[in-house]
C-alpha atoms as a PDB file:
ATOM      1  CA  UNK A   1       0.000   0.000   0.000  1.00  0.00           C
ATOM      2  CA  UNK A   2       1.130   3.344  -1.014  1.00  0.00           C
ATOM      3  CA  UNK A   3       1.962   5.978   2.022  1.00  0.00           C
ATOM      4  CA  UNK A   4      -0.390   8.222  -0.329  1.00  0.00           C
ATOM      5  CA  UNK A   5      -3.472   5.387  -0.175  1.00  0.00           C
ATOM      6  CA  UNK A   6      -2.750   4.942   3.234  1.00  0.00           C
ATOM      7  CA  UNK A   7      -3.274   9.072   4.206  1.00  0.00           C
ATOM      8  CA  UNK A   8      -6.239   8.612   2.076  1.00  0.00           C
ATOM      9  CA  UNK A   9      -7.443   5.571   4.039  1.00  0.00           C
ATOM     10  CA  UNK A  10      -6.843   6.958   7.365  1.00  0.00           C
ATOM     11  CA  UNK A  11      -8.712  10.506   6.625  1.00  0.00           C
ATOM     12  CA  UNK A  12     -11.334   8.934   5.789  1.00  0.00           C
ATOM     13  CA  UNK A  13     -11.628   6.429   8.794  1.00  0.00           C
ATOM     14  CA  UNK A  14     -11.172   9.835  10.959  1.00  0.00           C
ATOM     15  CA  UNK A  15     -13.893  11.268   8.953  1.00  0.00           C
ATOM     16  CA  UNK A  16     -16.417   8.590   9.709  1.00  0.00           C
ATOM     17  CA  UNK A  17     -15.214   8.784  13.391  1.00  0.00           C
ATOM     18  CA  UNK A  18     -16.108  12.111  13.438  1.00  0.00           C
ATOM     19  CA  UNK A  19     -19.177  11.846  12.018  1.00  0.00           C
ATOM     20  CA  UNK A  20     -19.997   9.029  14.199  1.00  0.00           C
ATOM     21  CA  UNK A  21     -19.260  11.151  17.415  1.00  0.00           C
ATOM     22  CA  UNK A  22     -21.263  13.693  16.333  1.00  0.00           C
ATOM     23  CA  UNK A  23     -24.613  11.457  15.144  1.00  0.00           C
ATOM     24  CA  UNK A  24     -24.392  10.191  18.482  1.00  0.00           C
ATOM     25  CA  UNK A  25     -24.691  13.412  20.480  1.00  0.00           C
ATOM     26  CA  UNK A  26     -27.606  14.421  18.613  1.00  0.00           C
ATOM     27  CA  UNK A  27     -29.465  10.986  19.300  1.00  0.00           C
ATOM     28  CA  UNK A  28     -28.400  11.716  23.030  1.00  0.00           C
ATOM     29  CA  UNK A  29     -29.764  15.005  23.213  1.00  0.00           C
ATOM     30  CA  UNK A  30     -33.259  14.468  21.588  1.00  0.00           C
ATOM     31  CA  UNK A  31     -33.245  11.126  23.753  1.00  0.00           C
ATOM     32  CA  UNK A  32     -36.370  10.974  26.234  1.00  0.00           C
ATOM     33  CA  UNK A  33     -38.382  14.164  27.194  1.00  0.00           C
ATOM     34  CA  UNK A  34     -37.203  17.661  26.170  1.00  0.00           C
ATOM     35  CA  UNK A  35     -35.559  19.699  28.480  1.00  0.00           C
ATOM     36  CA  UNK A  36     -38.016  22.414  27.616  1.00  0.00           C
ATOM     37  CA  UNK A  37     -40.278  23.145  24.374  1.00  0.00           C
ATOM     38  CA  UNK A  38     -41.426  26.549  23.363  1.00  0.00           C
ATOM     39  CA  UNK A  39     -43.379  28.270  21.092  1.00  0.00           C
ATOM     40  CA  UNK A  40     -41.085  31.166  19.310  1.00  0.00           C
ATOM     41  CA  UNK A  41     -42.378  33.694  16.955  1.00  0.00           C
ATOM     42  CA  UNK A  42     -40.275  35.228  13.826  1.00  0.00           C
ATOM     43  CA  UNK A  43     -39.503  38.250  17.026  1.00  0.00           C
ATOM     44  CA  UNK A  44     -37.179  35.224  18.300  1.00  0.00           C
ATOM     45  CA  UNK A  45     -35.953  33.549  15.448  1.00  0.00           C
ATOM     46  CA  UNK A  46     -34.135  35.754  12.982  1.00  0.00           C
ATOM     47  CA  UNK A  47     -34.197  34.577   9.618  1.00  0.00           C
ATOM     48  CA  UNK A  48     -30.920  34.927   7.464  1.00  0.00           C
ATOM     49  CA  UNK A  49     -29.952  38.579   6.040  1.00  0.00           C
ATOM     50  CA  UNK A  50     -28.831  36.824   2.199  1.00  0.00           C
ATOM     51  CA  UNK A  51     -31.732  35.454   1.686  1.00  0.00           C
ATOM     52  CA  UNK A  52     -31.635  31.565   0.537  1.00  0.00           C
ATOM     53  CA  UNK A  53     -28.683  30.753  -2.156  1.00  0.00           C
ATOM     54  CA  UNK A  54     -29.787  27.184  -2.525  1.00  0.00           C
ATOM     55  CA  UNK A  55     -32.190  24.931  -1.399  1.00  0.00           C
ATOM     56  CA  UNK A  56     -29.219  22.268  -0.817  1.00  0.00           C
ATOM     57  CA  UNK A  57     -27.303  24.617   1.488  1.00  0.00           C
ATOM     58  CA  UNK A  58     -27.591  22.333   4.700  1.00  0.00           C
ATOM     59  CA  UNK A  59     -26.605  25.472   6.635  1.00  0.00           C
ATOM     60  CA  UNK A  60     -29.441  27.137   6.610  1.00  0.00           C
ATOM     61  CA  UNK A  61     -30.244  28.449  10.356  1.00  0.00           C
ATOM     62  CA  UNK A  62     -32.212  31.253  12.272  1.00  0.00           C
ATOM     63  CA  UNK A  63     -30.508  33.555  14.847  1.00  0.00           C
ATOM     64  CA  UNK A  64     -31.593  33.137  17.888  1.00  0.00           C
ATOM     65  CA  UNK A  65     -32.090  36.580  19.609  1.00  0.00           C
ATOM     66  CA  UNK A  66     -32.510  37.078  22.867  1.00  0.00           C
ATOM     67  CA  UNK A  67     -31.583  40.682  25.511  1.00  0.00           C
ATOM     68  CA  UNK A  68     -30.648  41.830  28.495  1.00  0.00           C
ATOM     69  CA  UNK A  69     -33.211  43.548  30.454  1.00  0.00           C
ATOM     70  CA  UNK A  70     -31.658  47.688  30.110  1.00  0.00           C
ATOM     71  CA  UNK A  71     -33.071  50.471  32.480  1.00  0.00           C
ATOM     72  CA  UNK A  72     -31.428  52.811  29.943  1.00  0.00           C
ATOM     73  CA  UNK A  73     -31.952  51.495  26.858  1.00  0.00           C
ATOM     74  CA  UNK A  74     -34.140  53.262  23.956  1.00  0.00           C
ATOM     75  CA  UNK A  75     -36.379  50.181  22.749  1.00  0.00           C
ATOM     76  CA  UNK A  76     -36.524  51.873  19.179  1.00  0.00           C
ATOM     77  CA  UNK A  77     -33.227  50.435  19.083  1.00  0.00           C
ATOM     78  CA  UNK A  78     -33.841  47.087  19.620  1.00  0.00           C
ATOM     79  CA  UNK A  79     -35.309  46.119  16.238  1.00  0.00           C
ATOM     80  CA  UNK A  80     -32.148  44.262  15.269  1.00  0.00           C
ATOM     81  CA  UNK A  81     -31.995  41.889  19.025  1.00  0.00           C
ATOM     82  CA  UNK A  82     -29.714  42.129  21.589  1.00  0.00           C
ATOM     83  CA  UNK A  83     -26.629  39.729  22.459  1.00  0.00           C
ATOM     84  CA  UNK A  84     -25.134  39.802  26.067  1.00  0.00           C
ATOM     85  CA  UNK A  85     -24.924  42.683  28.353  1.00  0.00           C
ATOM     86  CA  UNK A  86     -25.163  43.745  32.066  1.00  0.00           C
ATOM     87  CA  UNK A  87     -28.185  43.323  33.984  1.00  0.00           C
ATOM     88  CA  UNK A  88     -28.706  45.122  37.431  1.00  0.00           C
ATOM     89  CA  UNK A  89     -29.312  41.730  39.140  1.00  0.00           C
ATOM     90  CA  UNK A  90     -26.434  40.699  37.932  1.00  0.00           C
ATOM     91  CA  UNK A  91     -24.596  42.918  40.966  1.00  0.00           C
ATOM     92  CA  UNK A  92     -21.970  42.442  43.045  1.00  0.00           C
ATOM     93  CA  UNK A  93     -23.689  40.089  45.484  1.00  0.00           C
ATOM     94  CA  UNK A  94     -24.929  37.592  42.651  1.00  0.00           C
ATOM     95  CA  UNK A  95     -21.332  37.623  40.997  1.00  0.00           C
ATOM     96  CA  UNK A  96     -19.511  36.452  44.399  1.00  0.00           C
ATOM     97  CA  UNK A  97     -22.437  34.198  44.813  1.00  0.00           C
ATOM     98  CA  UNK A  98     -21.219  32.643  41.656  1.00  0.00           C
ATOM     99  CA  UNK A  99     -18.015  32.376  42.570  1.00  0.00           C
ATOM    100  CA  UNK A 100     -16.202  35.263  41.004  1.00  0.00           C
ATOM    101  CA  UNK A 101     -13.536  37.529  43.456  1.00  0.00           C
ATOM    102  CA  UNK A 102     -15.420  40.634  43.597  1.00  0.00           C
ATOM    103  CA  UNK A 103     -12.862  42.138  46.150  1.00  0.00           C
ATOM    104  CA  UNK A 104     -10.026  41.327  43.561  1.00  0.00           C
ATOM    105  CA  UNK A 105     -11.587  42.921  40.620  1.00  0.00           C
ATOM    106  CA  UNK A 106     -11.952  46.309  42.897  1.00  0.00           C
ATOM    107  CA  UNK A 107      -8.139  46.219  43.430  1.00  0.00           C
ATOM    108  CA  UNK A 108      -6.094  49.685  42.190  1.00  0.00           C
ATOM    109  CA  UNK A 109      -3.469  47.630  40.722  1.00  0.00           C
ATOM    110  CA  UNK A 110      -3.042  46.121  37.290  1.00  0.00           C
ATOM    111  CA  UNK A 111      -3.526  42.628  38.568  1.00  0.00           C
ATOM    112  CA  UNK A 112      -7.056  43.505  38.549  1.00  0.00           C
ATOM    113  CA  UNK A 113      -7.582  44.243  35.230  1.00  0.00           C
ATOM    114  CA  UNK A 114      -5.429  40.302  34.385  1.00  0.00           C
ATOM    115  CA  UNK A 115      -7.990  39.243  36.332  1.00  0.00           C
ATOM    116  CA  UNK A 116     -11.023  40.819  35.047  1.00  0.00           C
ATOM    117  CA  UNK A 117      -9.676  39.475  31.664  1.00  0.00           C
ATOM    118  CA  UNK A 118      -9.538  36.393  32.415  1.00  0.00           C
ATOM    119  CA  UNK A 119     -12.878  35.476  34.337  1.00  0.00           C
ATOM    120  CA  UNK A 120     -14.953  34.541  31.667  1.00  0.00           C
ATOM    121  CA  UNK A 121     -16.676  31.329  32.479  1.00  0.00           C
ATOM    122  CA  UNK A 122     -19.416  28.815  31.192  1.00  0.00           C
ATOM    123  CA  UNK A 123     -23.044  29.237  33.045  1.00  0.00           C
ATOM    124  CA  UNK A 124     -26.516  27.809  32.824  1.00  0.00           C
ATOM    125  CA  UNK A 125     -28.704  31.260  31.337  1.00  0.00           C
ATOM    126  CA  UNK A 126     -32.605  31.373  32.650  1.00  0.00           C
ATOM    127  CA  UNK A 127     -34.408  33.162  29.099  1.00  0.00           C
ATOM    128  CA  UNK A 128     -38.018  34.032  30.007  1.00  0.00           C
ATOM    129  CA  UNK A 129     -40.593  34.244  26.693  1.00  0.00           C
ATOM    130  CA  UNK A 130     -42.652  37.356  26.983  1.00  0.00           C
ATOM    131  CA  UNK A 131     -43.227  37.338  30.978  1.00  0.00           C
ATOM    132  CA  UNK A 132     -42.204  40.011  33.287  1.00  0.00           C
ATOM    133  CA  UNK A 133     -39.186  40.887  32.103  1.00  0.00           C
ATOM    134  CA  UNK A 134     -40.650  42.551  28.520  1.00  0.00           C
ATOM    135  CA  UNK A 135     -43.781  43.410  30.312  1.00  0.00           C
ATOM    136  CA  UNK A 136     -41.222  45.891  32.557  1.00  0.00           C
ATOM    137  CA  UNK A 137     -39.525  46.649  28.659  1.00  0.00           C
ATOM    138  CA  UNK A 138     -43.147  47.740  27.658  1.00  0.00           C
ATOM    139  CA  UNK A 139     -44.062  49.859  30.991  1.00  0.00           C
ATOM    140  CA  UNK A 140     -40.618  51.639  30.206  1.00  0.00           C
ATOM    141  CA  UNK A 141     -41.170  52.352  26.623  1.00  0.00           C
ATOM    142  CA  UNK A 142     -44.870  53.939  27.693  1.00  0.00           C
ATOM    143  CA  UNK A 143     -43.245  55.776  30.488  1.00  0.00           C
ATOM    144  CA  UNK A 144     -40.721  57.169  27.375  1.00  0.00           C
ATOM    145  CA  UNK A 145     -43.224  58.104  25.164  1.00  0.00           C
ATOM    146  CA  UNK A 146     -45.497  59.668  27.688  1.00  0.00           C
ATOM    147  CA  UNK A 147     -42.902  61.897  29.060  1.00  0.00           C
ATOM    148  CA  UNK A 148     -41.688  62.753  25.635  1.00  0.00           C
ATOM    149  CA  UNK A 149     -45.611  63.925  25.081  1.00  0.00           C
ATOM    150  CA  UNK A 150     -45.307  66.136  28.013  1.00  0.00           C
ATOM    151  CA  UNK A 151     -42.119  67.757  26.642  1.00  0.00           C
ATOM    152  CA  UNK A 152     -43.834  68.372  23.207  1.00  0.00           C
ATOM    153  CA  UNK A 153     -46.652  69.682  24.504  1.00  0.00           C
ATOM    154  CA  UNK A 154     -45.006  72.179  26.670  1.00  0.00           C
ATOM    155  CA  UNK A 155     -42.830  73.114  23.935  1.00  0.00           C
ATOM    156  CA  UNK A 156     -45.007  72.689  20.518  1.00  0.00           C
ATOM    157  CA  UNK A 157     -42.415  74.577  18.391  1.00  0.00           C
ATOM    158  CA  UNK A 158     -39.301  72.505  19.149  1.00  0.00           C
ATOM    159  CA  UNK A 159     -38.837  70.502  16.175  1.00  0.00           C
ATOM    160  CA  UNK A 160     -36.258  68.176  17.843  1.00  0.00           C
ATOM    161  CA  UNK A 161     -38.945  67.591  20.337  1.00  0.00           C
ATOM    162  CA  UNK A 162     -41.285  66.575  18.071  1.00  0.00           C
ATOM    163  CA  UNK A 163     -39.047  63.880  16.288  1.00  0.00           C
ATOM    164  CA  UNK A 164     -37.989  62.594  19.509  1.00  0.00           C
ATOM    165  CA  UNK A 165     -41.513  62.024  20.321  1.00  0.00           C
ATOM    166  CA  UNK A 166     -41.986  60.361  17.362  1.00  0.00           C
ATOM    167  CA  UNK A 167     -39.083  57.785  17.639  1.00  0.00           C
ATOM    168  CA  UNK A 168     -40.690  56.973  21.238  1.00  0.00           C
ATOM    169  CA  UNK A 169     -44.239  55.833  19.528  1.00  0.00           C
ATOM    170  CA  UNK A 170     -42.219  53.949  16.755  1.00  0.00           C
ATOM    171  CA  UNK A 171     -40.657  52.569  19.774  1.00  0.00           C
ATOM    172  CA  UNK A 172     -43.486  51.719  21.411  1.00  0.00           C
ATOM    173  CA  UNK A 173     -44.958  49.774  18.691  1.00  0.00           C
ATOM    174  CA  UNK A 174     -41.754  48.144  18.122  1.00  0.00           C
ATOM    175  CA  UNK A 175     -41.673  46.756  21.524  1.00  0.00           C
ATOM    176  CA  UNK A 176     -45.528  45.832  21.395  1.00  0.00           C
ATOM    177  CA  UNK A 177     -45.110  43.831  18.052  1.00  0.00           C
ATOM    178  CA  UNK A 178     -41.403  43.299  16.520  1.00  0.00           C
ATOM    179  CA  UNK A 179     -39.035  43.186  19.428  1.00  0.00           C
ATOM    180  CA  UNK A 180     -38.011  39.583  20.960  1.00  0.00           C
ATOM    181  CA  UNK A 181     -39.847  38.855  23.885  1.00  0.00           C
ATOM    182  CA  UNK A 182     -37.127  36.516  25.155  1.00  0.00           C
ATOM    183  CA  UNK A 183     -35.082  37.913  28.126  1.00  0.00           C
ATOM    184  CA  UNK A 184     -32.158  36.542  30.154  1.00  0.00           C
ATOM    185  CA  UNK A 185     -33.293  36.921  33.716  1.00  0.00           C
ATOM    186  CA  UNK A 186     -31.021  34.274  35.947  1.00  0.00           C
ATOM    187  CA  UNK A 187     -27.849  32.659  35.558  1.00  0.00           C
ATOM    188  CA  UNK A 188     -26.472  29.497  37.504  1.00  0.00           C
ATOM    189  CA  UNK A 189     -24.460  26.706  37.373  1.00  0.00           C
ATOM    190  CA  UNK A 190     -26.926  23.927  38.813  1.00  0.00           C
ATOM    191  CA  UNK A 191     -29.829  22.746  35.796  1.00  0.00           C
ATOM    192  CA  UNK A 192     -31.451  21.239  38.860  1.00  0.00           C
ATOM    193  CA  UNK A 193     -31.624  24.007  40.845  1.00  0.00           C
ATOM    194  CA  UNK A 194     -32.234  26.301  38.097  1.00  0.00           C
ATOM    195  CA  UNK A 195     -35.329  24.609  36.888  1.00  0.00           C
ATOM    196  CA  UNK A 196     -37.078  24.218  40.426  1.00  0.00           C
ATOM    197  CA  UNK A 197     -36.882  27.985  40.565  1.00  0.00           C
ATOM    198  CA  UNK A 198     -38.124  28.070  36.758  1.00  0.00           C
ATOM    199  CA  UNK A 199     -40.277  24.774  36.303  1.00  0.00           C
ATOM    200  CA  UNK A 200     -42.512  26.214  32.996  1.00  0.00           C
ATOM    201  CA  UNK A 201     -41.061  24.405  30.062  1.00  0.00           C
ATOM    202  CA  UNK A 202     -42.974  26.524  27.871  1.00  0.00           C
ATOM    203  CA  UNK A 203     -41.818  29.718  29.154  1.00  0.00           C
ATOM    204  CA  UNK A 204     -38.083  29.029  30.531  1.00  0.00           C
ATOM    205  CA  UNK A 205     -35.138  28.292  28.058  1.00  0.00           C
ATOM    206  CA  UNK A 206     -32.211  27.006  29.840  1.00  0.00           C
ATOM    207  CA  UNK A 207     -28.940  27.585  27.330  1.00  0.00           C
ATOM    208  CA  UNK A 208     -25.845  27.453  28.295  1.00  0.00           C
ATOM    209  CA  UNK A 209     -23.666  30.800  27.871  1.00  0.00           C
ATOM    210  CA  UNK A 210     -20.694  33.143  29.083  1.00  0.00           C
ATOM    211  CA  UNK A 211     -20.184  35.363  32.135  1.00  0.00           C
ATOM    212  CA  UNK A 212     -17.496  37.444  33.179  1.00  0.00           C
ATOM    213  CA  UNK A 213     -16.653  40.458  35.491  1.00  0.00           C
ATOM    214  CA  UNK A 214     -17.089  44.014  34.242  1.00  0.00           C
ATOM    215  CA  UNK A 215     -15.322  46.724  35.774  1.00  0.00           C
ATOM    216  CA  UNK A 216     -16.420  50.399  36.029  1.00  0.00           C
ATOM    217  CA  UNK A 217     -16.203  53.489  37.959  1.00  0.00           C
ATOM    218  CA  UNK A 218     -19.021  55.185  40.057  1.00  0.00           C
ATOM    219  CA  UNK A 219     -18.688  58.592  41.486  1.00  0.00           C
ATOM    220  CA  UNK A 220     -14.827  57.710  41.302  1.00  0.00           C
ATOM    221  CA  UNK A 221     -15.436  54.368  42.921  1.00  0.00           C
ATOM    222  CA  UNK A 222     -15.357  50.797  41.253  1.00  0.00           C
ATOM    223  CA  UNK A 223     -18.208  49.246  40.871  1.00  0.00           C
ATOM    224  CA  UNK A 224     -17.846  45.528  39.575  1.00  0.00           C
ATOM    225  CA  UNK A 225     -20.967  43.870  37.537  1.00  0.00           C
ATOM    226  CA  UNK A 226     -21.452  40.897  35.315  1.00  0.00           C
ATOM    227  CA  UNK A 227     -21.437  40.705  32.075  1.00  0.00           C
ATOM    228  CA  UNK A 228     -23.264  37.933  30.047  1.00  0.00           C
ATOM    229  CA  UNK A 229     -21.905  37.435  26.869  1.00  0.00           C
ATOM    230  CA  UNK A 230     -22.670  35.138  23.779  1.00  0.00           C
ATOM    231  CA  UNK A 231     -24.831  31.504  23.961  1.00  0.00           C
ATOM    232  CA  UNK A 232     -23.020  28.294  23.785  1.00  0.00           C
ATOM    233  CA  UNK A 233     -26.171  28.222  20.404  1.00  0.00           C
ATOM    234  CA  UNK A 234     -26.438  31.358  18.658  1.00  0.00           C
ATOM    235  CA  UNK A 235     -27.981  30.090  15.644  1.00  0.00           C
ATOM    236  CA  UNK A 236     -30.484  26.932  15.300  1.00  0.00           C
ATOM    237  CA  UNK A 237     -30.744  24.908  11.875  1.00  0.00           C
ATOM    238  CA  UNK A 238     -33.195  24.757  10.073  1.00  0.00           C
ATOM    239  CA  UNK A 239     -34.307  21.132   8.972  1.00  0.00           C
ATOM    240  CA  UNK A 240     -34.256  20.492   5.139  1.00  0.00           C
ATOM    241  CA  UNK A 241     -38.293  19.387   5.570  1.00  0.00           C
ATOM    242  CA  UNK A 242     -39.203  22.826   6.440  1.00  0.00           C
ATOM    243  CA  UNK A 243     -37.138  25.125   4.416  1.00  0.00           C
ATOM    244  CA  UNK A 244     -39.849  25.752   1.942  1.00  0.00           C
ATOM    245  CA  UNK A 245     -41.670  27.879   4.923  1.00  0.00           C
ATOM    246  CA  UNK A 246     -38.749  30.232   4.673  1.00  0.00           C
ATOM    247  CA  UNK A 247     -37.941  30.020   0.736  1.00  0.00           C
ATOM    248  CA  UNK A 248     -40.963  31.489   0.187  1.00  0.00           C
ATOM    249  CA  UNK A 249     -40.631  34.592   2.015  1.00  0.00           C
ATOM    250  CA  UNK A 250     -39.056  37.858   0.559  1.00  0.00           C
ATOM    251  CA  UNK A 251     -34.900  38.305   1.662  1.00  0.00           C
ATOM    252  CA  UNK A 252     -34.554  39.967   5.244  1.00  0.00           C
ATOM    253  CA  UNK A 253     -33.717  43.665   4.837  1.00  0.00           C
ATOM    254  CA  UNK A 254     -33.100  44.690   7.719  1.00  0.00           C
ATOM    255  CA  UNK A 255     -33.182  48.031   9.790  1.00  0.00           C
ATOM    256  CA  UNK A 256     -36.357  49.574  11.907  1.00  0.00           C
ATOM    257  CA  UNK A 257     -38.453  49.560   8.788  1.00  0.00           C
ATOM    258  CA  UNK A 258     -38.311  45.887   8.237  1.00  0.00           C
ATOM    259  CA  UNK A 259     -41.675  43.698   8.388  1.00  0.00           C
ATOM    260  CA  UNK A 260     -40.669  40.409   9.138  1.00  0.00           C
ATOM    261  CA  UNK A 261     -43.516  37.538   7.753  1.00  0.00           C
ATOM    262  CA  UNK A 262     -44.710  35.999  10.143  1.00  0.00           C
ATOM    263  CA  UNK A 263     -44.354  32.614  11.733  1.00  0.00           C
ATOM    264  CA  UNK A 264     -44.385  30.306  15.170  1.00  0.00           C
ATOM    265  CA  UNK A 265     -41.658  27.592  15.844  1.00  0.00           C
ATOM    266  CA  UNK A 266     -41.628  24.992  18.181  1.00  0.00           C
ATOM    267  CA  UNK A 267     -37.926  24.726  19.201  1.00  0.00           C
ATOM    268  CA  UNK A 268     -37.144  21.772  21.831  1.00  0.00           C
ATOM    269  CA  UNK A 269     -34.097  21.783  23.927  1.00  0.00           C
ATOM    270  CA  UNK A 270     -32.482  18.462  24.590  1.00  0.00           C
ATOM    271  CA  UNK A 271     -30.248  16.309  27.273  1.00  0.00           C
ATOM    272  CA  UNK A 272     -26.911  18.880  25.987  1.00  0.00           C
ATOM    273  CA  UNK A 273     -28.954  21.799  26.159  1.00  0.00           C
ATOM    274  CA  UNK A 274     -29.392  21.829  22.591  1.00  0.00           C
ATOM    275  CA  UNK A 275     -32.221  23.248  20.442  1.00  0.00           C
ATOM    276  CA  UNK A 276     -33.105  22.038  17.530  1.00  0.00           C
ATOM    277  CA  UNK A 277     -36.970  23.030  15.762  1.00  0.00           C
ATOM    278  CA  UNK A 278     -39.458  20.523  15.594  1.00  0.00           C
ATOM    279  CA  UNK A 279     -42.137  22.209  13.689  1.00  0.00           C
ATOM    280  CA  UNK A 280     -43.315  25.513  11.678  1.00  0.00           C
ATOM    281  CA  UNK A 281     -46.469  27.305  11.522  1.00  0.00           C
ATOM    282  CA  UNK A 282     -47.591  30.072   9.463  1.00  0.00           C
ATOM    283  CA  UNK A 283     -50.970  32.194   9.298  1.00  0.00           C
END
């Protein structure tokens, strides 16, 4: 046997292997009961921006998007989904609950800042589907637009006034009907712990995810927070049965204007913590 034949053999042995591994994992994770099943709307599920370059591509996936629950946050600006940031229960307290040196990361000397580097870690993320979390996102984008009213009112001339007024209602309506409903509101490291607390499988998705320290300064004091970054599953596949759904509908745009078509998915999560869709409706 040639040593060329032979690289060619063993390749494609390893190949197979891999393959193998990975066939295996996805048996194991849609094995038994789903962690948790939910219904997610097209406000959830991103489709692609290109559009669909062929109906073979097996790569085809939608972007899961999810946010961080922001006191200051303008919701008109939220059309596009929102990936990681730092919630205010995510304090000092909860971080050195979780393990991370909160004294350390206060230090004045440039240790801290190694350290603050290197803290990211793997957690167990809590995302609620439109419960308290976007009601609270919906009370705040009222409270905007009604105080952006009063402002108007009391100065009817001010053009800048009147446009900022207007961004709050397109705001508004944005959060009522195009803005993901799916929030990150608890992190942990236990699944069984963290679904006692959260036991609706139609309402809780448990991912797995990133946390780290953030460091910044408060009326010239440090003030350490966490920071959740990107899911261990950004994107889901979609499977090759029910691409036509999506072939049919006209290339994502993107930007505020955008009207997105439509459409419910029933997304399982399995034994890995891995979603994977299970079904699509359309009106």
């Amino acid at each position: 046997m040639t040593p060329r034949k032979l690289t060619l053999i063993v390749g494609a042995a390893l190949i197979l292997v891999a393959n193998g591994v990975a066939l295996t994992g996805v048996a194991y994770n849609r094995s038994g009961e789903p962690e948790s099943r939910l219904e997610l709307s097209q406000r959830e599920l991103g489709r692609p921006w290109t559009g669909y370059r062929n109906k073979e591509d097996s790569g085809l996936s939608l972007a899961l998007e999810w946010r961080v629950p922001d006191q200051d946050a303008e919701s008109y600006n939220f059309y596009y989904g929102s990936y990681g940031g730092s919630p205010d229960w995510l304090d000092e307290k909860r971080m050195a609950e979780l393990g991370f040196d909160v004294r350390r990361a206060k230090g004045d000397d440039v240790r801290h800042d190694k350290y603050i580097r290197q803290s990211e870690r793997q957690v167990l993320v809590v995302l609620e589907l439109a419960g308290s979390a976007w009601q609270r996102a919906l009370e705040r984008a009222r409270q905007r637009l009604a105080h952006q009213e009063s402002l108007r009112q009391a100065s009817p001339g001010a053009k800048e006034l009147v446009e900022a007024e207007k961004r709050s209602r397109e705001g508004l309506v944005r959060e009522e009907q195009e803005n993901s409903r799916l929030f990150a509101v608890d992190v942990g490291t236990d699944l069984a712990s963290l679904r006692a607390k959260y036991p609706d499988r139609s309402r809780y998705l448990i991912l797995t995810g990133t946390l780290r320290l953030h460091r910044t300064v408060r009326d010239k004091q440090p003030f350490v927070t966490g920071y959740l970054g990107k899911l261990s599953v950004g994107q889901i596949n979609i499977p090759h049965g029910l691409r036509n759904t999506f072939e049919a509908m006209p290339p994502r745009a993107g930007g505020p204007a955008e009207k997105k078509p439509p459409y419910t998915a029933t997304v399982a999560v399995g034994q890995r913590l891995e979603p994977w869709i299970e079904a699509v409706t359309t009106p």
